[in-house]
Protein backbone atom coordinates (compact mmCIF):
# COMPACT_ATOMS: atom_id res chain seq x y z
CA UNK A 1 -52.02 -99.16 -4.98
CA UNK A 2 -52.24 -98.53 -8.32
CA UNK A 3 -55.45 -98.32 -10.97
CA UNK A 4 -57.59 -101.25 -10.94
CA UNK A 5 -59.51 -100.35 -14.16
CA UNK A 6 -62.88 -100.69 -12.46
CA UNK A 7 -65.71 -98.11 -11.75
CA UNK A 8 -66.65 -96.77 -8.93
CA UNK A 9 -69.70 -98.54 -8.81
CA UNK A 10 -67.07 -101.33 -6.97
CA UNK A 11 -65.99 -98.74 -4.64
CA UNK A 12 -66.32 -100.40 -1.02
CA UNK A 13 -69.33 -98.11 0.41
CA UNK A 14 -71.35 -96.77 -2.44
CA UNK A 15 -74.65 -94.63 -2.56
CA UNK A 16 -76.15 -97.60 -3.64
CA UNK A 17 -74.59 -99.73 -0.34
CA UNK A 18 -75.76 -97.15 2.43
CA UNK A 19 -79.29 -97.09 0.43
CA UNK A 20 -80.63 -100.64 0.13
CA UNK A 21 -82.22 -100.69 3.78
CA UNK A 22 -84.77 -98.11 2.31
CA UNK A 23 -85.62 -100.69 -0.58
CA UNK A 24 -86.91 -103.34 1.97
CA UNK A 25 -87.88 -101.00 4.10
CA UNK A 26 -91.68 -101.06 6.28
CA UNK A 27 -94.16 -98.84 4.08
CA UNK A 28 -95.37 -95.70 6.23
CA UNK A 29 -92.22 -93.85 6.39
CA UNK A 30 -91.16 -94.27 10.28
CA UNK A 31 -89.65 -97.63 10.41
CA UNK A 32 -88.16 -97.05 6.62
CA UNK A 33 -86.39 -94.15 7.97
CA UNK A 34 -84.95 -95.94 11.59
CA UNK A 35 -83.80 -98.57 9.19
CA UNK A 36 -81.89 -96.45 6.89
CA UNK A 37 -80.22 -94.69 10.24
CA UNK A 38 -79.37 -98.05 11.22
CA UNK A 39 -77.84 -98.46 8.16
CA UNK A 40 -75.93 -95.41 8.05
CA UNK A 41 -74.53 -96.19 11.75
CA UNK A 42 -73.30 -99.39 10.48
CA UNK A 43 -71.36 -98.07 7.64
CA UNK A 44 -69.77 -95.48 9.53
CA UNK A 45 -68.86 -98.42 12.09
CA UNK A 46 -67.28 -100.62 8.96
CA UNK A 47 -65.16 -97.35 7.96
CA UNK A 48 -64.00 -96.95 11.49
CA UNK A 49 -62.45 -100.88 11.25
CA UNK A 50 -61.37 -100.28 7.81
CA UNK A 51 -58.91 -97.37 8.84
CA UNK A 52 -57.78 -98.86 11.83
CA UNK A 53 -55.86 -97.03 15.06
CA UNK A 54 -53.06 -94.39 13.72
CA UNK A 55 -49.86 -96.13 13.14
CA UNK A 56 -46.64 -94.54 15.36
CA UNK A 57 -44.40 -92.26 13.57
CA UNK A 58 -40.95 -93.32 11.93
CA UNK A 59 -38.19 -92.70 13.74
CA UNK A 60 -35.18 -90.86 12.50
CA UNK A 61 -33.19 -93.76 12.32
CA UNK A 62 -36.22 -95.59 10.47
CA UNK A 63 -36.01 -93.08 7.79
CA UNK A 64 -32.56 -93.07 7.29
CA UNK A 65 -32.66 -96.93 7.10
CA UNK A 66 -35.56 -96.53 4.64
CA UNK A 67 -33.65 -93.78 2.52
CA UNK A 68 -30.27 -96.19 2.47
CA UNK A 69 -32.19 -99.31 1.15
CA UNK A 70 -33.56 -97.70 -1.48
CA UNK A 71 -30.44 -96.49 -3.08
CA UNK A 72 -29.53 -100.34 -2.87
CA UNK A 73 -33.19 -101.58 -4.44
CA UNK A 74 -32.96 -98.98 -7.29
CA UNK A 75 -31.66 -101.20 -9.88
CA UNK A 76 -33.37 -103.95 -9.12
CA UNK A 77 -36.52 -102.13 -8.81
CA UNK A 78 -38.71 -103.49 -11.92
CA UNK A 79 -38.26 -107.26 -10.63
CA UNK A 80 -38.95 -106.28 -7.24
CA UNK A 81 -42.00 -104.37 -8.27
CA UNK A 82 -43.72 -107.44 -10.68
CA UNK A 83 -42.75 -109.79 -7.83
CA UNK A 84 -44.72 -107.74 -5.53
CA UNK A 85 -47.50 -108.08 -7.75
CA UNK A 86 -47.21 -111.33 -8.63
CA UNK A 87 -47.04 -112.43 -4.89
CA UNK A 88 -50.12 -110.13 -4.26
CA UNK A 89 -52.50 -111.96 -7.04
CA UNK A 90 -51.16 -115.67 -5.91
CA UNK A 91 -52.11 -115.02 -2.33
CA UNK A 92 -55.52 -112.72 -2.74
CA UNK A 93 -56.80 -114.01 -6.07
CA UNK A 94 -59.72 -111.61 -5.57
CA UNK A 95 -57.04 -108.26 -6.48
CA UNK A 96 -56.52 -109.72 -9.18
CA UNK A 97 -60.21 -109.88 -10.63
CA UNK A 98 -60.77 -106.05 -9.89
CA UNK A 99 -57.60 -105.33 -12.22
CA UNK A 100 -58.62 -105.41 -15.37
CA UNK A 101 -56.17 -106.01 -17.70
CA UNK A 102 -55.06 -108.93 -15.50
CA UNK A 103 -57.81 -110.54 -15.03
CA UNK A 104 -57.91 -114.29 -16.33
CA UNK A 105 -54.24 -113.94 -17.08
CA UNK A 106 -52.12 -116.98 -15.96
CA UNK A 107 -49.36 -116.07 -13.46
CA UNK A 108 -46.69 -117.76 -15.32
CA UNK A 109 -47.92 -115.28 -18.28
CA UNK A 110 -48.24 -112.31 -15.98
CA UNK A 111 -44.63 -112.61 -15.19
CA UNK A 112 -43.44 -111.99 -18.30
CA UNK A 113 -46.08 -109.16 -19.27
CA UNK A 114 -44.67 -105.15 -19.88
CA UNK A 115 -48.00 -104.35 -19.05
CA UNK A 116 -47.88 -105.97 -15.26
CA UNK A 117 -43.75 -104.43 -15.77
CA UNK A 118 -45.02 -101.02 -16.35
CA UNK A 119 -47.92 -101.07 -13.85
CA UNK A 120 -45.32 -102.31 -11.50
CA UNK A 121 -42.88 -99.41 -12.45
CA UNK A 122 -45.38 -97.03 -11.93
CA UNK A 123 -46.04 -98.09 -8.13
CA UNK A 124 -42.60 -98.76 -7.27
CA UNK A 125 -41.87 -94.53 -8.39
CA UNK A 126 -44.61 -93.93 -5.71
CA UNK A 127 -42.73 -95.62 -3.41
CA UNK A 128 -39.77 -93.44 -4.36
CA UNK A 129 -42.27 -90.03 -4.25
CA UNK A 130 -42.37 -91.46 -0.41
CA UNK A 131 -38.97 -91.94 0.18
CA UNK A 132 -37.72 -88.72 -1.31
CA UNK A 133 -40.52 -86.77 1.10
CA UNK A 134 -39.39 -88.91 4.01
CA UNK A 135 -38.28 -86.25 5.63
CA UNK A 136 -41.30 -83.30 4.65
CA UNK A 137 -44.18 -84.64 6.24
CA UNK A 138 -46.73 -82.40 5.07
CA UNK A 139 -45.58 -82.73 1.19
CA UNK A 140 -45.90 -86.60 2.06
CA UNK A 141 -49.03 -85.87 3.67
CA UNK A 142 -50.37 -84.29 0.03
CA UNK A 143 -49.20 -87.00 -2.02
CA UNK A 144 -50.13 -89.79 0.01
CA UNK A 145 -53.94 -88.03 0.02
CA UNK A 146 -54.05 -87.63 -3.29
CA UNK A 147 -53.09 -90.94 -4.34
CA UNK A 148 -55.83 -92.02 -1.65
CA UNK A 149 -58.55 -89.98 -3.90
CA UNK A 150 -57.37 -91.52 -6.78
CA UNK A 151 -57.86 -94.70 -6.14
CA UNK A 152 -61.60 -93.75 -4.70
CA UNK A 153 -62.53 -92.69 -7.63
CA UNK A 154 -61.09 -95.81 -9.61
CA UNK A 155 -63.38 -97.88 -7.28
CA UNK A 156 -60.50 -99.63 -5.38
CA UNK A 157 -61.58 -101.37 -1.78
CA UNK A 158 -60.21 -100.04 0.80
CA UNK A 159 -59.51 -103.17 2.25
CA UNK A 160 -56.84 -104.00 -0.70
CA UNK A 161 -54.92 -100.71 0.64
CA UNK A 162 -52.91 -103.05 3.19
CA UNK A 163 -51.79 -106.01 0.88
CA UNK A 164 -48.95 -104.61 -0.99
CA UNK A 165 -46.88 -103.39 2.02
CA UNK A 166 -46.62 -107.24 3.02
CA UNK A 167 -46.19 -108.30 -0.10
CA UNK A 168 -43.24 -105.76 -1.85
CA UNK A 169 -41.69 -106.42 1.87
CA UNK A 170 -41.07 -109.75 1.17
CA UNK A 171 -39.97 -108.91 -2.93
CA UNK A 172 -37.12 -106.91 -1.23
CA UNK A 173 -35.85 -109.04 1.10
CA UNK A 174 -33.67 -111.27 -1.25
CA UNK A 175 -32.42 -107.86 -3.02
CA UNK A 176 -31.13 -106.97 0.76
CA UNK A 177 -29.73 -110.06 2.62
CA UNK A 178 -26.29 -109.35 3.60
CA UNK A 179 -28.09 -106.21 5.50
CA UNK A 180 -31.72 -107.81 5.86
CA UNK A 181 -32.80 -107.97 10.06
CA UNK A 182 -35.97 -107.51 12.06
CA UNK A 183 -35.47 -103.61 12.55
CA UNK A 184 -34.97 -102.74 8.89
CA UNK A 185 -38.31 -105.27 8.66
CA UNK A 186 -40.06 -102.92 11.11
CA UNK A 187 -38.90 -99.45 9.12
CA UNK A 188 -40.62 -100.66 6.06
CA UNK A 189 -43.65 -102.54 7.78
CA UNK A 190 -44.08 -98.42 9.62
CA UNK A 191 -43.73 -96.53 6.45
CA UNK A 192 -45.78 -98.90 4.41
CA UNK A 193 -48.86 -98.69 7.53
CA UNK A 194 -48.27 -95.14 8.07
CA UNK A 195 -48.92 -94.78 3.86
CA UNK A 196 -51.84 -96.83 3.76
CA UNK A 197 -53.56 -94.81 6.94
CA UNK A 198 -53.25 -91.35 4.85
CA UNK A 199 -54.69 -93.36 2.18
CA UNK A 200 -57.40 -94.89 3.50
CA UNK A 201 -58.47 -92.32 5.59
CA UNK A 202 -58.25 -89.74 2.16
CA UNK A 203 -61.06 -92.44 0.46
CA UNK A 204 -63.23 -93.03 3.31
CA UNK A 205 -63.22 -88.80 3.08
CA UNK A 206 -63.98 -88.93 -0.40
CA UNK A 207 -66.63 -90.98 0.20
CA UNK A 208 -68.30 -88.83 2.98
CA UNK A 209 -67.34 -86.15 0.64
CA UNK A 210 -69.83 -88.38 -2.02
CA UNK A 211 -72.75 -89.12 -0.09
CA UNK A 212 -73.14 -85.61 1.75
């Protein structure tokens, strides 16, 4: 989540991805064409694994869990948030390359940046847009969609929607361990898949959207 700084000539399935069959392709026109099909089919298969089966929905109890641990994470939210992020580059170097202005940047220094802080900040009151429209699904349904767009059009792989969840899971785990146990794991591991399926699924639309 969050703006990468690149272009969307990184975007995961560009014009210029679904297109290079025809550069190689047999002169004459027939087999050019069967290999830009081919093509095609393929990158509607790779979409189809990139979004994955719909997750199940949260429970009521989830969301009350969800709502409840929030209030308790508020104050420590900016630490939570540039752990998340630091976690997220240590593990999957390659997120941190597509981000500009952290790119190169030591970890050690990263930790201490307002930049990364304010980047950080700016994710973690998404997170809060969520929790607040817990309980209006089609209002979370609009953001979630338009944050999905968003990040299409700054180029961001939809691949890299599924990392944070993991990552600001574990961030928040030492901020809750008096109350910390496998079903308030599994509220936060639903919301966090359920978010990135709206998301995803808004890009790979965009994208369609793009190339039609």
């Amino acid at each position: 989540m969050g703006n990468t700084g690149t272009t969307r000539r990184n975007s995961l399935f560009t014009k210029q991805d679904s297109s290079s069959s025809e550069v190689g392709s047999t002169p004459g026109g027939g087999g050019g064409r069967k290999m830009t099909i081919t093509s095609r089919q393929s990158t509607l298969k790779e979409e189809e694994n990139e979004l994955g089966p719909p997750p199940k929905p949260l429970t009521d109890a989830q969301k009350s869990m969800l709502v409840d641990t929030w209030k308790a994470l508020e104050n420590d939210i900016a630490k939570v948030g540039v752990i998340t992020f630091i976690s997220l580059f240590e593990t999957h170097p390659d997120v941190q390359q597509v981000f500009m202005p952290f790119n190169g940047i030591e970890l050690e220094d990263l930790k201490h940046s307002k930049q990364l802080r304010a980047h950080a900040l700016r994710v973690m009151a998404f997170v809060q847009k969520a929790i607040a429209r817990i309980n209006e699904p089609e209002k979370l349904d609009t953001l979630l969609k338009d944050l999905g767009r968003k990040h299409y059009s700054y180029g961001a792989k939809v691949k890299y929607v599924d990392l944070i969840g993991p990552q600001f899971i574990q961030a928040i785990q030492p901020s809750l361990k008096d109350r910390w146990n496998e079903e308030l794991h599994q509220a936060w591991a639903c919301l966090f898949q359920f978010m990135a399926y709206i998301m995803k699924n808004a890009m790979l639309q965009e994208e369609a959207a793009q190339k039609s």
